[in-house]
N, C-alpha and C. Protein backbone atom coordinates (compact mmCIF):
# COMPACT_ATOMS: atom_id res chain seq x y z
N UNK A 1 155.53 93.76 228.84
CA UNK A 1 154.73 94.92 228.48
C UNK A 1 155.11 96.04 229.45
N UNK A 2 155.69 96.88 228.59
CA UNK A 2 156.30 98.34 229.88
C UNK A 2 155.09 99.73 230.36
N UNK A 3 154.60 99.82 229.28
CA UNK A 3 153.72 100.36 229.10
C UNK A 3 152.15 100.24 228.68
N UNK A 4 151.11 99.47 228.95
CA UNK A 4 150.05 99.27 228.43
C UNK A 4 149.09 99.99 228.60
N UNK A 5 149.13 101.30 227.68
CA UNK A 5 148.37 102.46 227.71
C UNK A 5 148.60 102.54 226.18
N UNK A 6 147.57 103.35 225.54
CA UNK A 6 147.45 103.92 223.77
C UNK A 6 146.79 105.21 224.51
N UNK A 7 147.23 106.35 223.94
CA UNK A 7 146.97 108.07 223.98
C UNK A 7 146.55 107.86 222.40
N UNK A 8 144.67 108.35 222.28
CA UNK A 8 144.32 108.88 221.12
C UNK A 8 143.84 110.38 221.74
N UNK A 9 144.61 111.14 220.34
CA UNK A 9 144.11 112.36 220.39
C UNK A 9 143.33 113.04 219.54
N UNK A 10 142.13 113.76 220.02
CA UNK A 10 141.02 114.71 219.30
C UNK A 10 142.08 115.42 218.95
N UNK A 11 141.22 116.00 217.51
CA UNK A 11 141.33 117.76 217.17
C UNK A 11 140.64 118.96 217.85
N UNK A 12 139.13 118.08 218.75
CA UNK A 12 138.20 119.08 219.17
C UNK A 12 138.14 118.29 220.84
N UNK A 13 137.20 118.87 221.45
CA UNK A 13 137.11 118.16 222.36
C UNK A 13 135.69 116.98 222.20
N UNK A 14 135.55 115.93 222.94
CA UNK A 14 134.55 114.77 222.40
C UNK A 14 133.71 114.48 223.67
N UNK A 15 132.77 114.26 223.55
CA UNK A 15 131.56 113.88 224.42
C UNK A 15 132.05 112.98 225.50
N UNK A 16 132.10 112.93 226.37
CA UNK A 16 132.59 112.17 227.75
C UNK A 16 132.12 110.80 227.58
N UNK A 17 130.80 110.40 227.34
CA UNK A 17 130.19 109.42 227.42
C UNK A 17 130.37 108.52 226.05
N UNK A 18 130.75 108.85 225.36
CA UNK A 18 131.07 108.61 223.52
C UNK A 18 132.58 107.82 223.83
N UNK A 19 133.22 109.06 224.29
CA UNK A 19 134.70 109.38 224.32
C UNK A 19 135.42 107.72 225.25
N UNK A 20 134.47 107.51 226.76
CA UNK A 20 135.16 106.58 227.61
C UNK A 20 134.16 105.58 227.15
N UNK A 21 133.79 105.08 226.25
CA UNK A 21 133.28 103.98 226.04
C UNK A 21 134.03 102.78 225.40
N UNK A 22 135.25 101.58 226.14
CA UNK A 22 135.74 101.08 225.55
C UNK A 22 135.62 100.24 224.11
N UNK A 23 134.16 100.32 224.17
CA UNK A 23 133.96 99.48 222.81
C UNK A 23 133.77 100.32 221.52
N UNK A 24 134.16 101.73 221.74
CA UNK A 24 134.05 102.34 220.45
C UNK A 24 135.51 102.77 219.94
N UNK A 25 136.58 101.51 220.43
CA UNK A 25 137.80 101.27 219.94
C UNK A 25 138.29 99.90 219.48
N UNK A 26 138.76 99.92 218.61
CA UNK A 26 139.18 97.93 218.57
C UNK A 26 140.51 98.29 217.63
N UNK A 27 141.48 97.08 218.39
CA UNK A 27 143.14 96.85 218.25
C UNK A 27 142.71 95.91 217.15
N UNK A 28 143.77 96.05 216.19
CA UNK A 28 143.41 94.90 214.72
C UNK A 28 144.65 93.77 215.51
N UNK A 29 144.95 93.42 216.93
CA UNK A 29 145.75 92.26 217.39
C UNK A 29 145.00 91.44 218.17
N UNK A 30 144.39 90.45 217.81
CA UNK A 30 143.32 89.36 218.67
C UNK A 30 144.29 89.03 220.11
N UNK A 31 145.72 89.91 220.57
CA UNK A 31 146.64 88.51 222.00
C UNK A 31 146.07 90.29 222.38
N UNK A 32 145.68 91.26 222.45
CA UNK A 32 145.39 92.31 223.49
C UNK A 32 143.97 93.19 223.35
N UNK A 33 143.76 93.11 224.52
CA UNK A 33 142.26 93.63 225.34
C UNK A 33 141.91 94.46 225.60
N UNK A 34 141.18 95.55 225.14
CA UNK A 34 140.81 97.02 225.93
C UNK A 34 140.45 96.63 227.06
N UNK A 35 140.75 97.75 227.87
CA UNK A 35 140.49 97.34 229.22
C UNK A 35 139.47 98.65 229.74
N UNK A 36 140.12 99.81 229.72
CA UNK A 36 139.37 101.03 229.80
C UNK A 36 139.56 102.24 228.93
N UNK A 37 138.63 103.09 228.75
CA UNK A 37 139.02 104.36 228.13
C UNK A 37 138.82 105.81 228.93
N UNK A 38 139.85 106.25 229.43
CA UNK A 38 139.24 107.40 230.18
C UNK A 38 139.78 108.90 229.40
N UNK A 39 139.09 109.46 229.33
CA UNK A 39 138.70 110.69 228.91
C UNK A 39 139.70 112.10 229.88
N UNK A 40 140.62 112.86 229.30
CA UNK A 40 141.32 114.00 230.33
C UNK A 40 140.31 114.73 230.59
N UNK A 41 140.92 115.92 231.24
CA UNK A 41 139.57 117.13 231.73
C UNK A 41 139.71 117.65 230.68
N UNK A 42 140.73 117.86 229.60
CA UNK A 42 140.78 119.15 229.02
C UNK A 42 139.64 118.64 227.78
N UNK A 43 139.06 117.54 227.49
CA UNK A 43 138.36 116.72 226.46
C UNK A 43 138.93 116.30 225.13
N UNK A 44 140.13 116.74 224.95
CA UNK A 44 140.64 116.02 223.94
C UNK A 44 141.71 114.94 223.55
N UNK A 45 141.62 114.13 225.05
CA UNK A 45 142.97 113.56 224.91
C UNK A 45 141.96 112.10 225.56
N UNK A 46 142.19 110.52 224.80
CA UNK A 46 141.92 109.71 225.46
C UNK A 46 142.99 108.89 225.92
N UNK A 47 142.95 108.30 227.22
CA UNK A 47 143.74 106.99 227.77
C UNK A 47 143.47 105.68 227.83
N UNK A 48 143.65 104.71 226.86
CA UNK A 48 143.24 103.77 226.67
C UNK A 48 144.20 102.48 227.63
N UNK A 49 143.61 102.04 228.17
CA UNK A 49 144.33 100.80 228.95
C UNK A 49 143.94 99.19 228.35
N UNK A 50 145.40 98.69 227.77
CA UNK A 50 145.29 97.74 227.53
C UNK A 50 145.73 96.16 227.94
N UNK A 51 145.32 94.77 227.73
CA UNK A 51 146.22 93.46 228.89
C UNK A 51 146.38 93.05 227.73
N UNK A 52 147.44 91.77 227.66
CA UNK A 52 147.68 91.08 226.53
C UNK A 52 149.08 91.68 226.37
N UNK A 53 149.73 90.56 225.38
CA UNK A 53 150.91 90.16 224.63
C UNK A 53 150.41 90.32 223.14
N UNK A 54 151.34 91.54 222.37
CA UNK A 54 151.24 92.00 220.80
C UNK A 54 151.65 90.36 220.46
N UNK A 55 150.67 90.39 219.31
CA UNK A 55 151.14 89.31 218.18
C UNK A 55 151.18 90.04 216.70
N UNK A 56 150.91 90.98 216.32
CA UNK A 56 151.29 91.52 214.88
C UNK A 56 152.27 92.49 215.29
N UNK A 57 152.65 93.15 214.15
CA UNK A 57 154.14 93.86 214.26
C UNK A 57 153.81 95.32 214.06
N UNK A 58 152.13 95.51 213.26
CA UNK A 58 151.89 96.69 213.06
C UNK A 58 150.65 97.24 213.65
N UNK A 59 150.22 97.27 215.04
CA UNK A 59 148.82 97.57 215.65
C UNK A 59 148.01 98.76 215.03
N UNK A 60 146.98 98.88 215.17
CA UNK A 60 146.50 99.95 214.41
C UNK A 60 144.90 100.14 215.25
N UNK A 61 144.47 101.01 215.58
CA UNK A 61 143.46 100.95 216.25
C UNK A 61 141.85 101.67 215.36
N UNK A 62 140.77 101.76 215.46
CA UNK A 62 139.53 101.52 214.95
C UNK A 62 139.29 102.73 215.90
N UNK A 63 138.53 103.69 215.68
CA UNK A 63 137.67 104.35 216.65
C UNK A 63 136.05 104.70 215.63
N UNK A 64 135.68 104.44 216.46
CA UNK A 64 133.97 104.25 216.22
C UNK A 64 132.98 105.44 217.26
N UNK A 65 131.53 106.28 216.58
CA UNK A 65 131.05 106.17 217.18
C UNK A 65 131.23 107.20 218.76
N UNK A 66 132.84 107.68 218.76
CA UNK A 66 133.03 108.66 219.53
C UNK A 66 132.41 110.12 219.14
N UNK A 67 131.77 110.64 219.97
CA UNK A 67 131.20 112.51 219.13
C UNK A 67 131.70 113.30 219.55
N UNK A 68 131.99 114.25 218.35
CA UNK A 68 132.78 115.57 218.82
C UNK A 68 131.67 116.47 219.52
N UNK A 69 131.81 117.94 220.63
CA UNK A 69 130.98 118.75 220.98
C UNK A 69 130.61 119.87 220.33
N UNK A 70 131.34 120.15 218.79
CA UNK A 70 130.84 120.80 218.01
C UNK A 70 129.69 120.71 216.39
């Protein structure tokens, strides 16, 4: 694993507390783990940190539950 980070990006900026809440993301691959979600300053950019070894070929991620500030 070279990289175990996922960058989701807003259109707007999103509520801090919404935004870094790892469980309002889920990987459709049961071998990897959210680990954290942190939020940039500018509010529209998240950093997701993930552990685990991919077992599907096509990951796809879920976001839930995050709020925009408009």
């Amino acid at each position: 694993m070279t990289n175990p980070v996922i960058y989701v990006w807003f259109d707007e900026s999103v509520e801090p507390g919404s935004a870094q809440n790892a469980g309002n993301y889920a990987l459709n691959d049961p071998g990897l783990s959210l680990m954290n979600a942190v939020l940039d300053t500018q509010g529209f950019r998240v950093v997701l940190t993930y552990s685990g070894a991919p077992t599907v070929n096509n990951l796809s991620l879920t976001v839930s539950s995050v709020q925009d500030l408009s």
